[in-house]
N, C-alpha and C. Protein backbone atom coordinates (compact mmCIF):
# COMPACT_ATOMS: atom_id res chain seq x y z
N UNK A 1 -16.97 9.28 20.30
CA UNK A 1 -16.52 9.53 18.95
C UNK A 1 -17.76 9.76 18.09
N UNK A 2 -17.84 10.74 16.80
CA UNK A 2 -18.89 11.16 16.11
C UNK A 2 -18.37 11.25 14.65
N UNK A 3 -19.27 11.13 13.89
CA UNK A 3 -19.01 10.84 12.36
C UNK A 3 -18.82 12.09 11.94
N UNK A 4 -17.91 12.42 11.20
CA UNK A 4 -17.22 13.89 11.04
C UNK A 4 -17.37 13.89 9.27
N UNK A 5 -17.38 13.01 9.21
CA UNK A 5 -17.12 12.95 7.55
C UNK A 5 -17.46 11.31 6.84
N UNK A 6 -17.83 11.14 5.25
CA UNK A 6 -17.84 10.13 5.19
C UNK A 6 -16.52 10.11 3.77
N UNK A 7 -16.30 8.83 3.32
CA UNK A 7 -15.57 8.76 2.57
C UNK A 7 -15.30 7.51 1.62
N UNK A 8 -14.99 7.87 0.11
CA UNK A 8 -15.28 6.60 -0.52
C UNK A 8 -14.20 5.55 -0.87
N UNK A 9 -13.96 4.75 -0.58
CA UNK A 9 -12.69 3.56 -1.18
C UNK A 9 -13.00 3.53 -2.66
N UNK A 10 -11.75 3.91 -3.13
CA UNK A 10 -11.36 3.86 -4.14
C UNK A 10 -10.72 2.22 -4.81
N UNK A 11 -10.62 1.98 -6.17
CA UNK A 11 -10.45 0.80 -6.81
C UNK A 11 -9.35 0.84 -6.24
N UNK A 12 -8.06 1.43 -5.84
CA UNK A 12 -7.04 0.42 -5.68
C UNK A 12 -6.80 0.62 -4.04
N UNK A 13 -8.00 0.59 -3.18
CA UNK A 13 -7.40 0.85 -2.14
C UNK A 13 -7.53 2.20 -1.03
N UNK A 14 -7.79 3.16 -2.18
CA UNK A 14 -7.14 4.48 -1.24
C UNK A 14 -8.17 4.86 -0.68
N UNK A 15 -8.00 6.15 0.31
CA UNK A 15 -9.03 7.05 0.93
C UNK A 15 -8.85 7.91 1.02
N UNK A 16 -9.51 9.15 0.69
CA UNK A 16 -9.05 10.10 0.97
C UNK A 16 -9.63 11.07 1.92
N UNK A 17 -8.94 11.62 3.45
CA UNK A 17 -9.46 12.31 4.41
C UNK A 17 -10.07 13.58 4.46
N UNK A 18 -11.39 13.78 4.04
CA UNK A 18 -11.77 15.24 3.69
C UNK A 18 -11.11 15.70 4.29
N UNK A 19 -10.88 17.02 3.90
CA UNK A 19 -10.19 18.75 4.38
C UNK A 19 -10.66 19.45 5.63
N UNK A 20 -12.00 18.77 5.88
CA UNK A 20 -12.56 19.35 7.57
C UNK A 20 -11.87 18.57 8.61
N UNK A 21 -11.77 17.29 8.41
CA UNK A 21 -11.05 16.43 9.16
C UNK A 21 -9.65 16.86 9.56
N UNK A 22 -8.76 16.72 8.01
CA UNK A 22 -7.63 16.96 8.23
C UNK A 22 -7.36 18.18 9.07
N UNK A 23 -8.38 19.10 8.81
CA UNK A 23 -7.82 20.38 9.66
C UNK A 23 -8.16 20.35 10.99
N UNK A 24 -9.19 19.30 11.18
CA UNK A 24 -9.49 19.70 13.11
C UNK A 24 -8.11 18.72 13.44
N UNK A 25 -7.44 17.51 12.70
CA UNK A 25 -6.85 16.78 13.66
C UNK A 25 -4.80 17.59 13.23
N UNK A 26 -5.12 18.21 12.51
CA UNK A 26 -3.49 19.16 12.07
C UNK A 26 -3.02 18.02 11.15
N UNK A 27 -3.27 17.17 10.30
CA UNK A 27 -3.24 16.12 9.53
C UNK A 27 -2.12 16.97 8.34
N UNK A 28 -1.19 16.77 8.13
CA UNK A 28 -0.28 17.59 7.04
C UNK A 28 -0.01 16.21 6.18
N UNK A 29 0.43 16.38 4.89
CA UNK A 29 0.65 15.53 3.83
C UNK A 29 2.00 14.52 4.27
N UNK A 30 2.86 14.25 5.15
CA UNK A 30 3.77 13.82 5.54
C UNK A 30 3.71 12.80 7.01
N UNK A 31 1.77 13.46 7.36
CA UNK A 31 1.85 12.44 8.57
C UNK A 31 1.91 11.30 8.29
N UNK A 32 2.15 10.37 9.49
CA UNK A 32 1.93 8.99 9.30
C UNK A 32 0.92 8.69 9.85
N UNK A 33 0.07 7.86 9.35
CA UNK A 33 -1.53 7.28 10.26
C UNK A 33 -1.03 6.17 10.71
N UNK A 34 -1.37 5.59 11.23
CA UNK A 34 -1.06 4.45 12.26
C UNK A 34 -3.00 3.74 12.14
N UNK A 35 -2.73 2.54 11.52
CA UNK A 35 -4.52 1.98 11.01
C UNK A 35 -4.54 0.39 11.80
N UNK A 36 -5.59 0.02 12.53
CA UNK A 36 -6.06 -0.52 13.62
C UNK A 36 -7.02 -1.34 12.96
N UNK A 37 -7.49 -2.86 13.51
CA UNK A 37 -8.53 -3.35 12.32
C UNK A 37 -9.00 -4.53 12.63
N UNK A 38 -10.13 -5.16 13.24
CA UNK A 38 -11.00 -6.03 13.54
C UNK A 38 -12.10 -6.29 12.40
N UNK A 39 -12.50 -7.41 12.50
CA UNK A 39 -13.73 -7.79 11.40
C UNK A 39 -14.67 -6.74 11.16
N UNK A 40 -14.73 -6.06 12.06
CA UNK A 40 -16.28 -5.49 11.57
C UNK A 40 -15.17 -3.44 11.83
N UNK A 41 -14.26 -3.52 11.93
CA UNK A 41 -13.94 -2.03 12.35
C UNK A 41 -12.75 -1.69 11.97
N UNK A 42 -12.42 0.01 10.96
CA UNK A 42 -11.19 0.12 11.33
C UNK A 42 -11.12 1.37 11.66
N UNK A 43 -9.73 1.69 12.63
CA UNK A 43 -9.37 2.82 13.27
C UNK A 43 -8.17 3.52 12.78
N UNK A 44 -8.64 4.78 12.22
CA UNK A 44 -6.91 5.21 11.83
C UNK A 44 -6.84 6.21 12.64
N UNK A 45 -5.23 6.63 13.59
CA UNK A 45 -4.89 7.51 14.06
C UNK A 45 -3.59 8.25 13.81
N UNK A 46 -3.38 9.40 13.66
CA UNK A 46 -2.08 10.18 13.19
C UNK A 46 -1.29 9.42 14.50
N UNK A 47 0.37 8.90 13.93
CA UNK A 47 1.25 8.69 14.97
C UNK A 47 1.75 9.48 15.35
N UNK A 48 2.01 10.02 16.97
CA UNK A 48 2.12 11.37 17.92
C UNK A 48 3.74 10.96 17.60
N UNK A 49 4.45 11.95 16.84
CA UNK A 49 5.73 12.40 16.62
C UNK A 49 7.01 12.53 18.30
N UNK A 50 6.42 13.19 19.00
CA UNK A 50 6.55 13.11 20.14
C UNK A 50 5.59 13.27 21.18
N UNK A 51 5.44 11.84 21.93
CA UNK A 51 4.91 11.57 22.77
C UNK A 51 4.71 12.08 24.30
N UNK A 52 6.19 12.96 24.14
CA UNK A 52 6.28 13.68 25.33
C UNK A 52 5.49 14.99 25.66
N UNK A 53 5.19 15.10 24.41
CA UNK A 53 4.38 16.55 24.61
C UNK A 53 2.90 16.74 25.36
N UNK A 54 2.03 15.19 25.43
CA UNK A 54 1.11 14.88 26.06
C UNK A 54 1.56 14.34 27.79
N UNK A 55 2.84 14.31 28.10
CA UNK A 55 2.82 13.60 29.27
C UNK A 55 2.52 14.37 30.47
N UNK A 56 1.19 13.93 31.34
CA UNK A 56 0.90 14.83 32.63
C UNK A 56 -0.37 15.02 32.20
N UNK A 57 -1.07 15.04 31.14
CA UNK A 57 -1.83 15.38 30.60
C UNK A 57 -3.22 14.45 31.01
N UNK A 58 -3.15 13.51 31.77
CA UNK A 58 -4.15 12.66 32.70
C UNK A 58 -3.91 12.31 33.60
N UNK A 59 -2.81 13.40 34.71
CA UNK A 59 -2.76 13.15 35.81
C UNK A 59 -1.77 12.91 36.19
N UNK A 60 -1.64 12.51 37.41
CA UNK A 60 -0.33 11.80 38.33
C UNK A 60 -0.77 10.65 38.42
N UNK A 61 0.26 9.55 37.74
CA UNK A 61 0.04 8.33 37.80
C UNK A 61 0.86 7.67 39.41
N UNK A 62 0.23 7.43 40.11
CA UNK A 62 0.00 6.45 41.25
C UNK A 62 1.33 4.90 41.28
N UNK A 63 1.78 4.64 42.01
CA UNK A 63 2.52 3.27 42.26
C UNK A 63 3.24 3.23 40.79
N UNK A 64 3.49 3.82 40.24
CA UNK A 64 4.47 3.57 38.67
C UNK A 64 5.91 4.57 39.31
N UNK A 65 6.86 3.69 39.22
CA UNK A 65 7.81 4.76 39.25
C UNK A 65 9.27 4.73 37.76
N UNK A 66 8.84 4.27 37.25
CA UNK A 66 9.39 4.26 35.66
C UNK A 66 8.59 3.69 34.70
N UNK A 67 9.49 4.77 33.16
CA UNK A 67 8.65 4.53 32.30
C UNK A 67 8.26 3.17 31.72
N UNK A 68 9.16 1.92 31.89
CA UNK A 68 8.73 0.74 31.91
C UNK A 68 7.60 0.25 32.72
N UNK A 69 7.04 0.79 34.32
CA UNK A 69 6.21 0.09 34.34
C UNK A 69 4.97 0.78 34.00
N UNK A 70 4.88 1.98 33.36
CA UNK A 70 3.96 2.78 32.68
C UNK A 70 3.72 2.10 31.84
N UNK A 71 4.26 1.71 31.16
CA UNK A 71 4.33 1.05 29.62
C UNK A 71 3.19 -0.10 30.04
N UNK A 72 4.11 -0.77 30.85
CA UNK A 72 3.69 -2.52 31.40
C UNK A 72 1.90 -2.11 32.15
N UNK A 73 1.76 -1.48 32.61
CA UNK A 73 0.85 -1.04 33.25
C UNK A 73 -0.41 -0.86 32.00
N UNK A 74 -0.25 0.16 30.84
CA UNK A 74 -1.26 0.39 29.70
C UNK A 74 -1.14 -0.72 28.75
N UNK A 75 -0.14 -1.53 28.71
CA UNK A 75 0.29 -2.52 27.50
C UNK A 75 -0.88 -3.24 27.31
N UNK A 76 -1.51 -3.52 28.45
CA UNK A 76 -3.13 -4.20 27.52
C UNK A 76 -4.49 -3.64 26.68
N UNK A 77 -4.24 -1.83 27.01
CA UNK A 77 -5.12 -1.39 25.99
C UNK A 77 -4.47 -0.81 24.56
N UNK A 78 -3.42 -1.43 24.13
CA UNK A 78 -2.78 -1.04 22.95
C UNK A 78 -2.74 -2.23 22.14
């Protein structure tokens, strides 16, 4: 990951995502971010509307044969 942009917090809170950003990630005024957050870090990511559109997209997953144990399987890096 690389610093694309910087940005200033505003008094009540807000941020606003420069226009280079928004356009490499397709960021439209209606997305939802989905924001992530440890002491020292935070992570915001657009929430994928449909999820299906990435699936296959890292492969053939091995010994999983439903989407529950896919789930159960990644559930510790989420």
């Amino acid at each position: 990951m690389s610093l694309i942009a910087e940005a200033q917090l505003q008094e009540r809170g807000q941020v606003t995502i420069p226009a280079k950003l928004r356009k490499l990630l397709g960021l439209k005024s209606d997305t939802t971010l989905l924001l992530y957050g440890s002491e020292k870090e935070i992570i915001i990511r657009p929430k994928i509307k449909n999820p299906l559109q990435f699936a296959g997209m890292l492969g053939k997953e091995t010994g999983v044969r439903t989407v529950e144990e896919l789930l159960l399987k990644y559930k510790r890096f989420s």
